[in-house]
N, C-alpha and C. Protein backbone atom coordinates (compact mmCIF):
# COMPACT_ATOMS: atom_id res chain seq x y z
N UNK A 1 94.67 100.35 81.13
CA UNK A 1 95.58 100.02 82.21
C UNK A 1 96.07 98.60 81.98
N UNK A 2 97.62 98.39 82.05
CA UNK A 2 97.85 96.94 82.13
C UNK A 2 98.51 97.17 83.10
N UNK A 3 99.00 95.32 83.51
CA UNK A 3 99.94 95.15 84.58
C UNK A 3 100.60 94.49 84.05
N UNK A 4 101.95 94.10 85.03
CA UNK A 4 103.60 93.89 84.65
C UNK A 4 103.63 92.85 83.91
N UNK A 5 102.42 92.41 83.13
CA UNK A 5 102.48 91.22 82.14
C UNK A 5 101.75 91.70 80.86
N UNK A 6 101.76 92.68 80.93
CA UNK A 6 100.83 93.60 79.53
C UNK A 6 99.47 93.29 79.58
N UNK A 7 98.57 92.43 80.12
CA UNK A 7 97.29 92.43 80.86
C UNK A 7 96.63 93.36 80.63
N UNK A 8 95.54 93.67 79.84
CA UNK A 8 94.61 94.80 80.72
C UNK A 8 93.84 94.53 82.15
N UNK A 9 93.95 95.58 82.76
CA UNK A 9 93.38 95.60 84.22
C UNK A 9 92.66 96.30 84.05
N UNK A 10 90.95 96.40 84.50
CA UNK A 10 90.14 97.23 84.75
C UNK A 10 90.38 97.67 86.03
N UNK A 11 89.89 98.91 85.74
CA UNK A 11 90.73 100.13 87.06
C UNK A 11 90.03 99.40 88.48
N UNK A 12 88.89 98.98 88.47
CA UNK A 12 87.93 98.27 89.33
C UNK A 12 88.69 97.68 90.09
N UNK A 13 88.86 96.65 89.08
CA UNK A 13 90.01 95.28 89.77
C UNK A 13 90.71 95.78 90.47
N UNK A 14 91.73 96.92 89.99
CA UNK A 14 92.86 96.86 90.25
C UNK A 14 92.71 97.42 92.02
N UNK A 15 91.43 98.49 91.87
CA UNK A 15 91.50 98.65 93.38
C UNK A 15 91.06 97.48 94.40
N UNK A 16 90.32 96.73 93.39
CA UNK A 16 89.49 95.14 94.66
C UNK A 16 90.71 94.83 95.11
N UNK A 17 91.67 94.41 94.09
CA UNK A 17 92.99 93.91 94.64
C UNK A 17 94.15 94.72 95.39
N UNK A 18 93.40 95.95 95.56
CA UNK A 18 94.71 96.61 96.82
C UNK A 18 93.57 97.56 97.53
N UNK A 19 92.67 97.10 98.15
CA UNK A 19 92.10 97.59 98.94
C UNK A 19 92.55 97.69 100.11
N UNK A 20 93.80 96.99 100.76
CA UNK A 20 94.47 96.75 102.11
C UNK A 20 95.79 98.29 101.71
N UNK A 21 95.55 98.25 100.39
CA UNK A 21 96.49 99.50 100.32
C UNK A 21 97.74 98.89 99.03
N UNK A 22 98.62 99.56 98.32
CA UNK A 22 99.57 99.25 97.64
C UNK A 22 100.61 100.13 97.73
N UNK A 23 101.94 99.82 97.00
CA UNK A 23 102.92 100.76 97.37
C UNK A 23 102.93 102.03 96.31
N UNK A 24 103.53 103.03 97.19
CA UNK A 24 103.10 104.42 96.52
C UNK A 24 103.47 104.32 95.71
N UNK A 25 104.87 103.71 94.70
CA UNK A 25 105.15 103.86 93.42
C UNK A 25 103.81 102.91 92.23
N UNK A 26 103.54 102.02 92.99
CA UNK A 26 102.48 101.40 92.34
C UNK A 26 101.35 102.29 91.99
N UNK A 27 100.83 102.78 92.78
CA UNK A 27 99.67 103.13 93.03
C UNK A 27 99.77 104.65 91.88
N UNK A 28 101.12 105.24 92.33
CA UNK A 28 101.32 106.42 90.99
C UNK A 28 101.06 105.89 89.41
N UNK A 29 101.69 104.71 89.40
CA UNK A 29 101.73 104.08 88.18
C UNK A 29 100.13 103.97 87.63
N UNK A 30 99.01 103.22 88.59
CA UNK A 30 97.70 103.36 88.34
C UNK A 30 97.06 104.60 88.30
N UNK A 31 97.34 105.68 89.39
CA UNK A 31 96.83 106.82 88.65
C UNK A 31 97.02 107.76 87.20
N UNK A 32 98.68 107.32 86.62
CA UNK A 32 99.09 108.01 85.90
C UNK A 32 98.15 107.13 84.71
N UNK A 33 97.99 106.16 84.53
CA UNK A 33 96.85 105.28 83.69
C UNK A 33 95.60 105.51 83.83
N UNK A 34 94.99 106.07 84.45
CA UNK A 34 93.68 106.45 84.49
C UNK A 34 93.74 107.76 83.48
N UNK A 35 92.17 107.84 83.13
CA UNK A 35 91.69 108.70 82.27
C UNK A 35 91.43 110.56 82.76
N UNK A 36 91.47 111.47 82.59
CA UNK A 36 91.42 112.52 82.70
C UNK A 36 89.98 112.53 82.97
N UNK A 37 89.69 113.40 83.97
CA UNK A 37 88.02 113.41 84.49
C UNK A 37 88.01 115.29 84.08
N UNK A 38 86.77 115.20 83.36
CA UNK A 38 86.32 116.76 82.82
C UNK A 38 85.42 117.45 84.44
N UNK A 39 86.15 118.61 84.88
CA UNK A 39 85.50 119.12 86.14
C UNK A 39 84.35 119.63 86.16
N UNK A 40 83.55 119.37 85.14
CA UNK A 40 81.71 119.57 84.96
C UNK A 40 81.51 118.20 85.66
N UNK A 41 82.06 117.22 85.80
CA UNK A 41 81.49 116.03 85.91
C UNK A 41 82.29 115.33 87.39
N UNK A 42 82.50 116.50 88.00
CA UNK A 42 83.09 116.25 89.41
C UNK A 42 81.71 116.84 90.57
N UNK A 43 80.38 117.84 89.69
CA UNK A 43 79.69 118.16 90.64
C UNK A 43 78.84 116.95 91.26
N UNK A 44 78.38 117.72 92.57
CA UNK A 44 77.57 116.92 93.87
C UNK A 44 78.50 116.40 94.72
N UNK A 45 77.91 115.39 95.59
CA UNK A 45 78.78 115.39 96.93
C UNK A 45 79.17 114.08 96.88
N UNK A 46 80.35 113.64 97.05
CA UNK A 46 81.36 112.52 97.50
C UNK A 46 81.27 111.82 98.70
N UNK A 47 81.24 110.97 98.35
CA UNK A 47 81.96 110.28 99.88
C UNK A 47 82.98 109.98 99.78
N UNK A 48 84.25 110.09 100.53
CA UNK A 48 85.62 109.77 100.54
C UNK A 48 86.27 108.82 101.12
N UNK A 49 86.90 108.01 100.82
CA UNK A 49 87.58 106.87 101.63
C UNK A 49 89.62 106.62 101.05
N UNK A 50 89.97 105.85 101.69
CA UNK A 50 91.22 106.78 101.85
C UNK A 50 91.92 105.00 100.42
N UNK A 51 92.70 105.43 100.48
CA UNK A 51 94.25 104.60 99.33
C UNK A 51 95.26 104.58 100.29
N UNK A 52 95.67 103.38 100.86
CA UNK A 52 96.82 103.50 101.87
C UNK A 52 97.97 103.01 100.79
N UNK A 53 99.01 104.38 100.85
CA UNK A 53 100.09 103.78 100.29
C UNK A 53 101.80 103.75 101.26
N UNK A 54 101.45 104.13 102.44
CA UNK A 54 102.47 104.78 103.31
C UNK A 54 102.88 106.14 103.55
N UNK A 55 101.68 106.79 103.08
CA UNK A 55 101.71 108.39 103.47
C UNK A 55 101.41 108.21 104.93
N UNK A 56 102.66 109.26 105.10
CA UNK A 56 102.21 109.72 106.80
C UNK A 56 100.69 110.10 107.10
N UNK A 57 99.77 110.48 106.35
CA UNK A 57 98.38 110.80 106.35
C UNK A 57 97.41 109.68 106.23
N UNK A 58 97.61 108.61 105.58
CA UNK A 58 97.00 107.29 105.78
C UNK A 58 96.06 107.59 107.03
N UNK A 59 94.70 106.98 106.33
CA UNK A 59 93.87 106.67 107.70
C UNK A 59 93.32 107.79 108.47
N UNK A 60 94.33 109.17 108.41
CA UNK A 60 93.93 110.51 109.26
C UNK A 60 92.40 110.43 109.07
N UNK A 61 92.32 111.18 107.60
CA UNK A 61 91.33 112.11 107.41
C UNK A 61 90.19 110.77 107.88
N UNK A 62 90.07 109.73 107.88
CA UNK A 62 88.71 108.51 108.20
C UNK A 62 88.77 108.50 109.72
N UNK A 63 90.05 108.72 110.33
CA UNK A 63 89.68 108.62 112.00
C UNK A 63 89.79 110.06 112.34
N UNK A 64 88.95 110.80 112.01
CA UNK A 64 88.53 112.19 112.08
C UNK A 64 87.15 112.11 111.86
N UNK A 65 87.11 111.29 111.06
CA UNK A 65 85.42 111.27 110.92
C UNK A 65 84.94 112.09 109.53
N UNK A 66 85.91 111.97 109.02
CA UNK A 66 86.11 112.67 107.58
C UNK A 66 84.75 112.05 106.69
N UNK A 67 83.93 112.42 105.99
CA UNK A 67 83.09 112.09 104.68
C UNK A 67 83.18 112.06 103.49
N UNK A 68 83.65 113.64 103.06
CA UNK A 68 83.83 113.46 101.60
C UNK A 68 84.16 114.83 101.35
N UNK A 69 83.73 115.27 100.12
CA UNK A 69 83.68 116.67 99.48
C UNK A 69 82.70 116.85 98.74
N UNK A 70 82.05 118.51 98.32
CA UNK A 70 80.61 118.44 97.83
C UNK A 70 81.27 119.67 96.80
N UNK A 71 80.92 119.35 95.36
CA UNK A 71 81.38 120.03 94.42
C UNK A 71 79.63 121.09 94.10
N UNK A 72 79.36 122.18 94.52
CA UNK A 72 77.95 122.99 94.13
C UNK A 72 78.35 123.65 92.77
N UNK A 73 79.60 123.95 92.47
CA UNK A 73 80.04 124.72 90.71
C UNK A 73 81.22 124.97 91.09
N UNK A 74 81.53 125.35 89.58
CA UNK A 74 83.25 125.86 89.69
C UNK A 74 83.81 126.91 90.89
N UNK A 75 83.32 127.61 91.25
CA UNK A 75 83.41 128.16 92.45
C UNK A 75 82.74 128.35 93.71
N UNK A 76 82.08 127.07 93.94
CA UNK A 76 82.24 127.33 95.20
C UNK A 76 81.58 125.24 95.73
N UNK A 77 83.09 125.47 96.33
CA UNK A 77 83.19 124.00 96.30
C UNK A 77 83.50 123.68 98.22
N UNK A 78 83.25 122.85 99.11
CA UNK A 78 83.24 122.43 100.10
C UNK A 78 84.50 121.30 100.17
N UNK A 79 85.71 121.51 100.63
CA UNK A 79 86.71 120.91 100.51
C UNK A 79 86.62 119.52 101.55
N UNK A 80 85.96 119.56 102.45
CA UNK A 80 86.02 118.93 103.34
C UNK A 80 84.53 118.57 104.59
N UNK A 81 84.24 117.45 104.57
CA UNK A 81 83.28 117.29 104.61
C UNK A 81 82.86 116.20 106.00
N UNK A 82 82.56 116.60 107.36
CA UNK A 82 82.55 115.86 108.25
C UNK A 82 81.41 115.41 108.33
N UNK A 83 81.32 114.16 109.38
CA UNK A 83 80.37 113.26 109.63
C UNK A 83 79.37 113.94 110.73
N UNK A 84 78.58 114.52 110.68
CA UNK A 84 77.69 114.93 111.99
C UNK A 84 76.08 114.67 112.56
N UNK A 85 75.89 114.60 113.40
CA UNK A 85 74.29 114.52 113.67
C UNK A 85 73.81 115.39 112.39
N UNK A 86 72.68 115.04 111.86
CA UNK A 86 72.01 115.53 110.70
C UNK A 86 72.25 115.53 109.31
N UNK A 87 73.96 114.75 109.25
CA UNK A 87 74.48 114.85 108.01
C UNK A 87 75.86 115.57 108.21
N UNK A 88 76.12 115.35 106.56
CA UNK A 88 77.68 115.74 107.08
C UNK A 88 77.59 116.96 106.92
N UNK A 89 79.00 117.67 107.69
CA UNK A 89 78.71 119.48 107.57
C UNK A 89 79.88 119.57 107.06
N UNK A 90 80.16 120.96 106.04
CA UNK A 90 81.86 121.24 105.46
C UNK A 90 82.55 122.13 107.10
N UNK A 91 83.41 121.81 107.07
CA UNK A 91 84.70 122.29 107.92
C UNK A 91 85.49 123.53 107.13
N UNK A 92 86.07 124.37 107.87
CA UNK A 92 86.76 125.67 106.85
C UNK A 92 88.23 124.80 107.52
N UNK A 93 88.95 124.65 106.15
CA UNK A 93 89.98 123.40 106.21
C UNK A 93 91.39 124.69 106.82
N UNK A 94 91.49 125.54 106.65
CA UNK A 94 92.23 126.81 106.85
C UNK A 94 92.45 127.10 108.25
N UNK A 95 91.47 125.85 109.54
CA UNK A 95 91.88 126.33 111.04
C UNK A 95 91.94 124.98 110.98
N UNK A 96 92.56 123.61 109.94
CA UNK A 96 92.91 122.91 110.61
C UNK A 96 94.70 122.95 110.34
N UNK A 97 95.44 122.58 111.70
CA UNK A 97 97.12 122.74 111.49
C UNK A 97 97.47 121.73 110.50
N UNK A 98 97.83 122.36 108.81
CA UNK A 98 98.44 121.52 108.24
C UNK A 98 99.74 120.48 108.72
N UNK A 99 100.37 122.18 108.89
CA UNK A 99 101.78 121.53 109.27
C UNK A 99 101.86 120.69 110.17
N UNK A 100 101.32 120.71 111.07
CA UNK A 100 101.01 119.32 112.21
C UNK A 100 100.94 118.37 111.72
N UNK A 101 100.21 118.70 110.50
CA UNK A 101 99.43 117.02 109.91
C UNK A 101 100.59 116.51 109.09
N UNK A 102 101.55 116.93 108.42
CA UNK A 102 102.32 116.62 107.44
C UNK A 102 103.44 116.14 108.31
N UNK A 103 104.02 117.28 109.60
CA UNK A 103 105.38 117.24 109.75
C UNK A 103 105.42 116.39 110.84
N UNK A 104 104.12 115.90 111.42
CA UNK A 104 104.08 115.17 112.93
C UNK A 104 102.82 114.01 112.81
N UNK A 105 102.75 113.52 111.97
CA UNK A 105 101.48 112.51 111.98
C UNK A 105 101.76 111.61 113.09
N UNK A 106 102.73 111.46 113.79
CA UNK A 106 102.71 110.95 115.04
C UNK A 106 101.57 111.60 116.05
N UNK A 107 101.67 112.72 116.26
CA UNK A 107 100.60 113.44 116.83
C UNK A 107 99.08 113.54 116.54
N UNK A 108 99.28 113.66 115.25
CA UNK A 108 97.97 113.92 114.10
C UNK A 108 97.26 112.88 114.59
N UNK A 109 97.53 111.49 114.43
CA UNK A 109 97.71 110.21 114.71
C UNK A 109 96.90 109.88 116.33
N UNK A 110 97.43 110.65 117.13
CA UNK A 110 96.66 109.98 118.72
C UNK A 110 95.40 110.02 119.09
N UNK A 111 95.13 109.49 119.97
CA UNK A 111 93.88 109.49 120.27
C UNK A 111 93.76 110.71 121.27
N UNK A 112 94.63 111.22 121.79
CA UNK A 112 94.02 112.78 122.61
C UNK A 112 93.80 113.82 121.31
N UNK A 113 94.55 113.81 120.03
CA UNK A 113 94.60 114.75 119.36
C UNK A 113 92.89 114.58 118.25
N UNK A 114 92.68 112.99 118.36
CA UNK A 114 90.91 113.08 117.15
C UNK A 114 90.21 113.68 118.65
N UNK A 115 90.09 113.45 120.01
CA UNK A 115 89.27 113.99 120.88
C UNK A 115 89.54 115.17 121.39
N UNK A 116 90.13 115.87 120.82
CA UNK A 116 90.64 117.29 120.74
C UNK A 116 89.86 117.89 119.62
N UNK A 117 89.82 116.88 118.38
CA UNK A 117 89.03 117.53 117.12
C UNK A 117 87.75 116.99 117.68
N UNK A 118 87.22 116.21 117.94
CA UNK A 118 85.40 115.91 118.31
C UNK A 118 85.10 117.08 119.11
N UNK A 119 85.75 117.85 119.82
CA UNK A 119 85.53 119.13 120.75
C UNK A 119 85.08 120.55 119.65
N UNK A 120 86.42 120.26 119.28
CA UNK A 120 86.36 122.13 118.26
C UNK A 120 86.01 121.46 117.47
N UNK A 121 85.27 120.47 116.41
CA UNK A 121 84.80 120.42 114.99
C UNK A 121 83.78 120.84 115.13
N UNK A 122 82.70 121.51 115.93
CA UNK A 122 81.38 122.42 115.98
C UNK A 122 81.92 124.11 115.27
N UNK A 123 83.49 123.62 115.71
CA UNK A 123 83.68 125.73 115.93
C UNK A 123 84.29 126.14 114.99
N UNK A 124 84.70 124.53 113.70
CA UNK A 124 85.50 124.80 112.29
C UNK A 124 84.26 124.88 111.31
N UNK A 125 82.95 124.68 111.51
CA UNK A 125 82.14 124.33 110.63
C UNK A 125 81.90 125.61 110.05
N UNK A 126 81.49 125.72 108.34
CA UNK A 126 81.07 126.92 107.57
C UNK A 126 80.33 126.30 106.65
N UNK A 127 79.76 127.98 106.33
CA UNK A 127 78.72 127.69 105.35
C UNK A 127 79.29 128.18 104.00
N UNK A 128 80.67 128.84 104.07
CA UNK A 128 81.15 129.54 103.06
C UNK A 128 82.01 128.47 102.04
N UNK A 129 81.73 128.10 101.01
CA UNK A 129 82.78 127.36 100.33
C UNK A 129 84.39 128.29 100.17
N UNK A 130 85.14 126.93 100.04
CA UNK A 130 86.51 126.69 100.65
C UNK A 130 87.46 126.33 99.82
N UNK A 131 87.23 126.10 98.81
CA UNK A 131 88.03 125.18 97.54
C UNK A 131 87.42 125.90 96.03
N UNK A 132 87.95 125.43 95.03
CA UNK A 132 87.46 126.12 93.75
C UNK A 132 87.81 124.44 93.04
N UNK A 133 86.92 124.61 91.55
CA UNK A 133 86.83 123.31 90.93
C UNK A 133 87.71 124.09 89.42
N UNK A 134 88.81 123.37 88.89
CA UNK A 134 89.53 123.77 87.97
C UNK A 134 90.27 122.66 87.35
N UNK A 135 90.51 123.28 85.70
CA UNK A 135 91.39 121.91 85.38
C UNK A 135 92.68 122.71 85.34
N UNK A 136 93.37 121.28 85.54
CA UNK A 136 95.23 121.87 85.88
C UNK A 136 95.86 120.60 85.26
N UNK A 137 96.42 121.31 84.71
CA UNK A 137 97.50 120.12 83.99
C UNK A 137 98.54 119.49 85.18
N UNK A 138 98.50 118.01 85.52
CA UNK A 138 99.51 117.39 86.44
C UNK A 138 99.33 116.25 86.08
N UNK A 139 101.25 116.32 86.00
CA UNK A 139 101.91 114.85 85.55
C UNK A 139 101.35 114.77 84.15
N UNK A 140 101.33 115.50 83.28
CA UNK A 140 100.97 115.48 81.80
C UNK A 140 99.70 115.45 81.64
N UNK A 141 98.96 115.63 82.25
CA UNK A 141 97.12 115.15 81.93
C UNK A 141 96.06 116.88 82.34
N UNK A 142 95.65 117.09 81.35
CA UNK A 142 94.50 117.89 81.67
C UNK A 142 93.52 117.42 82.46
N UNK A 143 93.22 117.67 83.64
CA UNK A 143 92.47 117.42 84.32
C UNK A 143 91.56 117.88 85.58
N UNK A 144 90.77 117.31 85.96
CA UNK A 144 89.55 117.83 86.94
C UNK A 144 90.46 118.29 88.48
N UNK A 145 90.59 119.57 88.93
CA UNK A 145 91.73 119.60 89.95
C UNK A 145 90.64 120.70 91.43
N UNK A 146 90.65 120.57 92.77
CA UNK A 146 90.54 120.81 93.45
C UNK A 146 91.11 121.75 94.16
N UNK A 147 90.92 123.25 93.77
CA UNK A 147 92.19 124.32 94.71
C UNK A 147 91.92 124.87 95.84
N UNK A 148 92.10 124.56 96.78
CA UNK A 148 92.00 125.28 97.87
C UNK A 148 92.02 126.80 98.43
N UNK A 149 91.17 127.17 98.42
CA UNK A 149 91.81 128.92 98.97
C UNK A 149 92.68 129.14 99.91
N UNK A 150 92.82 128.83 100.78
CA UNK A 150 93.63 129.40 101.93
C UNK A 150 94.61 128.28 102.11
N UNK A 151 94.98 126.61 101.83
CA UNK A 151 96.13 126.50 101.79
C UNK A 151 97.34 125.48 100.56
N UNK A 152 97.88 125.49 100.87
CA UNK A 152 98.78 125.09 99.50
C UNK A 152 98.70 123.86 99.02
N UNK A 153 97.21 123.48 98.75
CA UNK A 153 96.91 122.24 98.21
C UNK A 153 96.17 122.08 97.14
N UNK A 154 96.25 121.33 96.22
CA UNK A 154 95.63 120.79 95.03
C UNK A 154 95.51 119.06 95.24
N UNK A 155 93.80 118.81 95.24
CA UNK A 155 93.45 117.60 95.18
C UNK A 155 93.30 117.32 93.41
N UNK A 156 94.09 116.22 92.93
CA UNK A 156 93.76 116.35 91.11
C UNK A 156 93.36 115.22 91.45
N UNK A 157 92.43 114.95 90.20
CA UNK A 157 91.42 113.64 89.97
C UNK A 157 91.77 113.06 88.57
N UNK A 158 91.28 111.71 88.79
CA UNK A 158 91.14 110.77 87.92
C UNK A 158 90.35 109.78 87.71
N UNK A 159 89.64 109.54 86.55
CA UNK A 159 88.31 108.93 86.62
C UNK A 159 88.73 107.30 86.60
N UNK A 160 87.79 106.46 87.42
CA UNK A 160 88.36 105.03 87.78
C UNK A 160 86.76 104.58 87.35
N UNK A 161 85.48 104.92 87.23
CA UNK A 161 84.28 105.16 87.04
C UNK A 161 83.41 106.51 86.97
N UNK A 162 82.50 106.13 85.59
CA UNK A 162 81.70 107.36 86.17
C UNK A 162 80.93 108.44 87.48
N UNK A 163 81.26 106.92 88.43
CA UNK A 163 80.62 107.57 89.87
C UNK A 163 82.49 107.66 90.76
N UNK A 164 83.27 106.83 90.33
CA UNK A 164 84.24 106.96 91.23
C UNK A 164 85.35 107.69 90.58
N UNK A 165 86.34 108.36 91.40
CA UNK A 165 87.57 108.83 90.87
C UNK A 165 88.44 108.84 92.26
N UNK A 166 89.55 108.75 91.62
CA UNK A 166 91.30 108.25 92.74
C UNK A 166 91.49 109.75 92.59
N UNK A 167 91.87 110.14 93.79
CA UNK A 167 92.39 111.85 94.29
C UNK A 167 93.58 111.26 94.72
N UNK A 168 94.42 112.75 94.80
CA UNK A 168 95.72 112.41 94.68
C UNK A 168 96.14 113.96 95.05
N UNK A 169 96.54 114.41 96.99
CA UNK A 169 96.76 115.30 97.09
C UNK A 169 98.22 115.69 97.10
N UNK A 170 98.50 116.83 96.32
CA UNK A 170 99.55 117.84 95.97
C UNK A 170 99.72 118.42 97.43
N UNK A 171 100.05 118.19 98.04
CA UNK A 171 100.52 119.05 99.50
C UNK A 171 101.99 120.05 99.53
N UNK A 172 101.83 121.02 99.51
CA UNK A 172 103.83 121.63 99.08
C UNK A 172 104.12 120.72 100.35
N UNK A 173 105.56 120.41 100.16
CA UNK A 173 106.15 120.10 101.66
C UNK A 173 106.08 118.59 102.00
N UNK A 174 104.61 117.97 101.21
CA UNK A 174 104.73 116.50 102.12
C UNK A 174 105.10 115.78 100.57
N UNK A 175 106.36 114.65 100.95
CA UNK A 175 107.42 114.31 100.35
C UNK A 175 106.90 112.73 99.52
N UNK A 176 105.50 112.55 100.53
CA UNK A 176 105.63 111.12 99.66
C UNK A 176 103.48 111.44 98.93
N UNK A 177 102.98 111.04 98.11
CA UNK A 177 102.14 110.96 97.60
C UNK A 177 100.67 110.48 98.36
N UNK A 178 99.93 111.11 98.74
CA UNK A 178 98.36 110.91 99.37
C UNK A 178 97.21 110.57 98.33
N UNK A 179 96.72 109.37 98.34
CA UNK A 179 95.92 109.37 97.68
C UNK A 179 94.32 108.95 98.68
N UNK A 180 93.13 108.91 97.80
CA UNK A 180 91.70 108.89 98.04
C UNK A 180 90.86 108.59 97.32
N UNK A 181 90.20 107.94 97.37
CA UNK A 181 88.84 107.57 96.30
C UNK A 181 87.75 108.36 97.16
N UNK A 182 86.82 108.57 95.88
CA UNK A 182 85.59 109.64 95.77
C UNK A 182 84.46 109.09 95.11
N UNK A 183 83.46 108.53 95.75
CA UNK A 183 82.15 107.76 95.39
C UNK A 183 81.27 108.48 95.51
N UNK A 184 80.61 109.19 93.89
CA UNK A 184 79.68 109.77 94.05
C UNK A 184 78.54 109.69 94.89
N UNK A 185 77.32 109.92 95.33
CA UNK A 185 76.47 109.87 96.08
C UNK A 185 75.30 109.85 94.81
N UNK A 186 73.97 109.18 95.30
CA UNK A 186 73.05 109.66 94.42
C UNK A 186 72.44 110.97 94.37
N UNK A 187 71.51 111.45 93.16
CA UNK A 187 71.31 112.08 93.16
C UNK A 187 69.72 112.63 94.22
N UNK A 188 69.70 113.77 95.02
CA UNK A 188 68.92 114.13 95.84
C UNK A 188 69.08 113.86 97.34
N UNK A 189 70.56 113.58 97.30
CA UNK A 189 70.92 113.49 98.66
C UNK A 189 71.06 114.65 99.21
């Protein structure tokens, strides 16, 4: 990775220095520089924290109470991963309103609508995995990719560390780029 002075930047840095967030064309530019992550090496469970680049989604999924994602094998993967008494539990991502989330983050956004989700997030919870682990070629790179069953999303990855990788969700429909970092957890959690 360099920057606009031919520099190498370690991917590290580059997030210390935009941890407040960077602009989405930037931030494409750093993912498209990162290394291809092999999806054997995406298993166990994540913790997730968000990349503000001016996606209408910024911030959602953390004031939801969002955690992470838990990769168990190529098929059968936990897309979504809430914060709960006892630990986090997966959510079946398929009863939450995308389109809400994409076309109205004004709404997504309020505070009647996260205490609307603290109510029903008991009644989204499953035990059934929700996602599949696959590589998919995007933006030229073979790589570690996240498919959803039930809706039209692909989370693709990119390795920033062996424990961390920058996600980068494919949403059909939403117009500007979502990204996420993914911090492995140790092992025996």
């Amino acid at each position: 990775m360099t920057d606009t002075r031919g520099l190498h930047v370690p991917a590290e840095g580059w997030l210390a220095d935009h941890r407040d967030g960077a602009d989405a064309g930037e931030a494409l530019g750093f993912f498209d520089g990162l290394p291809a992550v092999p999806a054997s090496e995406m298993l166990g469970r994540w913790r997730g924290s968000g990349l503000p680049t001016g996606s209408p989604l910024d911030g959602l999924l953390e004031a939801y109470g969002w955690y992470g994602k838990e990769f168990l094998d190529a098929e059968r993967v936990h897309p979504l991963l809430f914060g709960a008494p006892g630990g986090p539990r997966p959510i079946d991502p398929a009863l939450i309103p995308m389109g809400l989330l994409r076309d109205r983050p004004a709404v997504a956004h309020s505070a009647a609508a996260r205490r609307a989700f603290t109510v029903v997030r008991p009644l989204l919870r499953t035990a059934k995995p929700r996602a599949r682990l696959r590589t998919v070629e995007h933006r030229g790179v073979a790589t570690a990719a996240m498919v959803y069953d039930a809706l039209p999303i692909i989370d693709v990855f990119r390795r920033v560390t062996a424990d961390r990788v920058l996600g980068l969700m494919d949403l059909r429909g939403l117009a500007e780029p979502f990204f996420f970092l993914l911090d492995r957890e140790a092992s025996g959690v």
